[in-house]
C-alpha atoms as a PDB file:
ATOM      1  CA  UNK A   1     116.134  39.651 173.099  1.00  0.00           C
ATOM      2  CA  UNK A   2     113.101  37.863 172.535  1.00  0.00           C
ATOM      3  CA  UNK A   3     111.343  37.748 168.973  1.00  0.00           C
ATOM      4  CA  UNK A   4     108.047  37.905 167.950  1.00  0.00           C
ATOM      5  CA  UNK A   5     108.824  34.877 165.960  1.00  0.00           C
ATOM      6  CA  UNK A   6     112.192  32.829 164.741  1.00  0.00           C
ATOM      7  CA  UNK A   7     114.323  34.952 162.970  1.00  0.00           C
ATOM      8  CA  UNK A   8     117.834  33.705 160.862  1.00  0.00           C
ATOM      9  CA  UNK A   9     120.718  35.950 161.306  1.00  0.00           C
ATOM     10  CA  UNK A  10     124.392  35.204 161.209  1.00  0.00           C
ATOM     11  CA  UNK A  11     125.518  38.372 162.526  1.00  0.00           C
ATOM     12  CA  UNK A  12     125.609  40.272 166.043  1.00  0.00           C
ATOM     13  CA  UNK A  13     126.964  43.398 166.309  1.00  0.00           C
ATOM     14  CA  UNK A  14     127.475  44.867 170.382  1.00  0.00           C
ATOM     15  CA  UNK A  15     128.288  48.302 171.277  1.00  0.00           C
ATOM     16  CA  UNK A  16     129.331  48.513 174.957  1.00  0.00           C
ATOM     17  CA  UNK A  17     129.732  51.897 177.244  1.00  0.00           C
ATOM     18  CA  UNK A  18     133.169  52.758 177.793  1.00  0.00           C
ATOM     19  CA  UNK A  19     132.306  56.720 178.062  1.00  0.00           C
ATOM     20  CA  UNK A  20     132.545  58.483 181.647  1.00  0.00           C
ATOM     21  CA  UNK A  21     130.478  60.565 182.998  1.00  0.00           C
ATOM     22  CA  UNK A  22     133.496  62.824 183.725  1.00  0.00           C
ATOM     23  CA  UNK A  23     136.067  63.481 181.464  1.00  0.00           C
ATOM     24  CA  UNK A  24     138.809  63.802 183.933  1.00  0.00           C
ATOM     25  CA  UNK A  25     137.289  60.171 184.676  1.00  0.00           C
ATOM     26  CA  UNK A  26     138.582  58.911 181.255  1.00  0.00           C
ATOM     27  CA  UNK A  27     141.094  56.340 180.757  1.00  0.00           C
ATOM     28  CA  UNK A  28     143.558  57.921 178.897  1.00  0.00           C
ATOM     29  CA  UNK A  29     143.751  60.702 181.898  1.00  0.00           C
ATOM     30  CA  UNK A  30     144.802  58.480 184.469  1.00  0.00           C
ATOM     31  CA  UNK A  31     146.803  55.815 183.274  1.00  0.00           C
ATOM     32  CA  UNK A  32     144.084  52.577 182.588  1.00  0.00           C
ATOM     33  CA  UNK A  33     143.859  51.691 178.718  1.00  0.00           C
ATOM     34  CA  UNK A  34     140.411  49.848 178.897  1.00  0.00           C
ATOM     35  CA  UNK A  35     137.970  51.945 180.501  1.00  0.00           C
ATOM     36  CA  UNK A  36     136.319  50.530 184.059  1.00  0.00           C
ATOM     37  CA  UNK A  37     132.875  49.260 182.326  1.00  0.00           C
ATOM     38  CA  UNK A  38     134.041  47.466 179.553  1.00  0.00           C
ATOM     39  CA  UNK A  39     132.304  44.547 178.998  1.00  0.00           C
ATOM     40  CA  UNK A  40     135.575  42.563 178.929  1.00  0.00           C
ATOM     41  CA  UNK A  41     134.202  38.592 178.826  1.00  0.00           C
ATOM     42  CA  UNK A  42     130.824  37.747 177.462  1.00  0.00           C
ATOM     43  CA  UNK A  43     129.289  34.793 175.285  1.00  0.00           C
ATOM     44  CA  UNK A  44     126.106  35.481 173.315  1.00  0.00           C
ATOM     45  CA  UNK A  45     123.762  32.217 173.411  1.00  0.00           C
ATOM     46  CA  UNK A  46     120.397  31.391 171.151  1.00  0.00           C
ATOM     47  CA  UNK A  47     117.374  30.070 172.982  1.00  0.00           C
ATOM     48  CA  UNK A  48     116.059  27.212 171.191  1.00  0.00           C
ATOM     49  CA  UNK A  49     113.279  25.384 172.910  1.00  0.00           C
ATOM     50  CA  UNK A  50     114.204  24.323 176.693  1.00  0.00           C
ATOM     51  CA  UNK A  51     117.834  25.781 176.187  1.00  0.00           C
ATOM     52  CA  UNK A  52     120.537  28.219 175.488  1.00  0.00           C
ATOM     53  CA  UNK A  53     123.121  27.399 173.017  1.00  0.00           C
ATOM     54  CA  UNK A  54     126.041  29.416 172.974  1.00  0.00           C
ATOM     55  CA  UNK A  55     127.135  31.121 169.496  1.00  0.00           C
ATOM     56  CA  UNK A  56     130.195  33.170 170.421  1.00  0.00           C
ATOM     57  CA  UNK A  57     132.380  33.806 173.442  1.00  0.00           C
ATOM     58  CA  UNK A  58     135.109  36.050 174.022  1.00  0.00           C
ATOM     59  CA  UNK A  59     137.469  36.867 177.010  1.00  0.00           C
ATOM     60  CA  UNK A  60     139.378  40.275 177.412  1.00  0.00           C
ATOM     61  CA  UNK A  61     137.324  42.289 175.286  1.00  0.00           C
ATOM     62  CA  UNK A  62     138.696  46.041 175.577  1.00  0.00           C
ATOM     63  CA  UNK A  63     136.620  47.201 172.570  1.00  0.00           C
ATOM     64  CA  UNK A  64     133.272  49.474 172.496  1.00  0.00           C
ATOM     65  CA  UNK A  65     132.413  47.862 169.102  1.00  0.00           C
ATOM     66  CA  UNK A  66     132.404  44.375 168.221  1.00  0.00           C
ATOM     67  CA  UNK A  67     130.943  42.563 165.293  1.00  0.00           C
ATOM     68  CA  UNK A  68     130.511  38.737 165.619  1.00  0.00           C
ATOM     69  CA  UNK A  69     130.222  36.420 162.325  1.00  0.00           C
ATOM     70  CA  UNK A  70     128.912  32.737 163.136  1.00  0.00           C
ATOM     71  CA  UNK A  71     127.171  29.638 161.400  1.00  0.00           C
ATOM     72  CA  UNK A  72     123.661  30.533 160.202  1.00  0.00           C
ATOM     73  CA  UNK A  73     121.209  29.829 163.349  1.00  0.00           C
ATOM     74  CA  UNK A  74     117.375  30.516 163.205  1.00  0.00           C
ATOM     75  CA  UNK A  75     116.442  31.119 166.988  1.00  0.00           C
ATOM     76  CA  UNK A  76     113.234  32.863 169.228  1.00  0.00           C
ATOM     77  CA  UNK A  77     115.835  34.489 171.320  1.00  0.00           C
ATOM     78  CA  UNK A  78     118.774  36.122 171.949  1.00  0.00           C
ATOM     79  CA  UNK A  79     121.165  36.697 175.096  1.00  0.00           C
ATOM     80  CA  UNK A  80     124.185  38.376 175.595  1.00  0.00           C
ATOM     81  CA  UNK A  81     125.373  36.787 179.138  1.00  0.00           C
ATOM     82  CA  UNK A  82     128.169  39.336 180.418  1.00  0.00           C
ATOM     83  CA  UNK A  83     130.952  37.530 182.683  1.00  0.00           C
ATOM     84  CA  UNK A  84     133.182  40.309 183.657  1.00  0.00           C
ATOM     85  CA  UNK A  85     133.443  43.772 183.085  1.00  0.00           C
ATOM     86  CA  UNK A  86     137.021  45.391 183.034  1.00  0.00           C
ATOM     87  CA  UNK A  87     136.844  46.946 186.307  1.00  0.00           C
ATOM     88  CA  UNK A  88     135.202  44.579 188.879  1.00  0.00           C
ATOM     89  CA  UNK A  89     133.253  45.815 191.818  1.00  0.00           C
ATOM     90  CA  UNK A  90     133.626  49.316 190.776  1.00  0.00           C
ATOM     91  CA  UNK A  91     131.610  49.370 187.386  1.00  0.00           C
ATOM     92  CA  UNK A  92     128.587  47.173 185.910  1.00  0.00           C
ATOM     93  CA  UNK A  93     128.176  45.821 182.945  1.00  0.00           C
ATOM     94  CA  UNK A  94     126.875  48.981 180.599  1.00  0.00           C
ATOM     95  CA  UNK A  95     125.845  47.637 176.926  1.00  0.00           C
ATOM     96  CA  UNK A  96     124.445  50.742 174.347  1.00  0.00           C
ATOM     97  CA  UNK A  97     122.989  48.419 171.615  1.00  0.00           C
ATOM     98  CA  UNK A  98     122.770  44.832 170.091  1.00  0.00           C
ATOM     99  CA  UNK A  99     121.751  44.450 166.243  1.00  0.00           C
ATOM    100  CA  UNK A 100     121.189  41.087 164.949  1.00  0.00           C
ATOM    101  CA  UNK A 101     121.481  40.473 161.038  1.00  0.00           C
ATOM    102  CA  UNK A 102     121.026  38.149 158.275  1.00  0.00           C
ATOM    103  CA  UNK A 103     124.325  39.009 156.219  1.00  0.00           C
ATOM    104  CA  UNK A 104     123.735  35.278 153.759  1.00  0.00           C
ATOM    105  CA  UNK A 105     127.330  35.250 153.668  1.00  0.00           C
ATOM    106  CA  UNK A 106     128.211  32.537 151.500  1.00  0.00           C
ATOM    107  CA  UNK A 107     130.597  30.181 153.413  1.00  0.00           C
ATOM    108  CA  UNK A 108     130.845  26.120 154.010  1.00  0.00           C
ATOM    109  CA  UNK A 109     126.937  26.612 156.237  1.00  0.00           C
ATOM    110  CA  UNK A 110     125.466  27.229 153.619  1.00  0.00           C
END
């Protein structure tokens, strides 16, 4: 995500695809509890001027929705860098939405 200008947020919120395009596909039909293109390891990093600094990673995610809570940052960019999806070699990476908030959650960063 690039912004028109910095923005402060403290707050990502991802919703990944775990829906098939079949429902005999589904995971709970044939045995698999995390479906195939589950974003399962990720890290979400802020560009700041000749870098990327990363905010938040997270191995064997099985969740569709995940809300991430971290230090106050004000950034131009954005980037959700995907490491590994559930099912490797038979599904890509499939990501429905990222949101990006400024919660001012009072905490120690503040």
């Amino acid at each position: 995500l690039q912004f028109l200008q910095p923005v402060t947020f403290d707050t990502v919120h991802l919703t990944f695809d775990t829906l098939y395009d079949d429902y005999h596909d589904m995971a709970h039909n044939y045995g698999p509890r995390v479906a195939g293109m589950c974003v399962r390891d990720y890290r979400l990093e802020i560009g700041t001027p000749g870098a990327w600094d990363p905010v938040v990673t997270v191995e064997g995610n099985y969740h569709r929705f995940r809300v991430h809570h971290f230090r106050r940052v004000t950034a131009g960019a954005l980037r959700l860098v995907v490491l590994g999806v559930a099912q490797p070699g038979r599904y890509g990476a499939r990501v429905y939405e990222v949101r990006v908030y400024h919660e001012a959650r009072p905490g120690p960063e503040d």
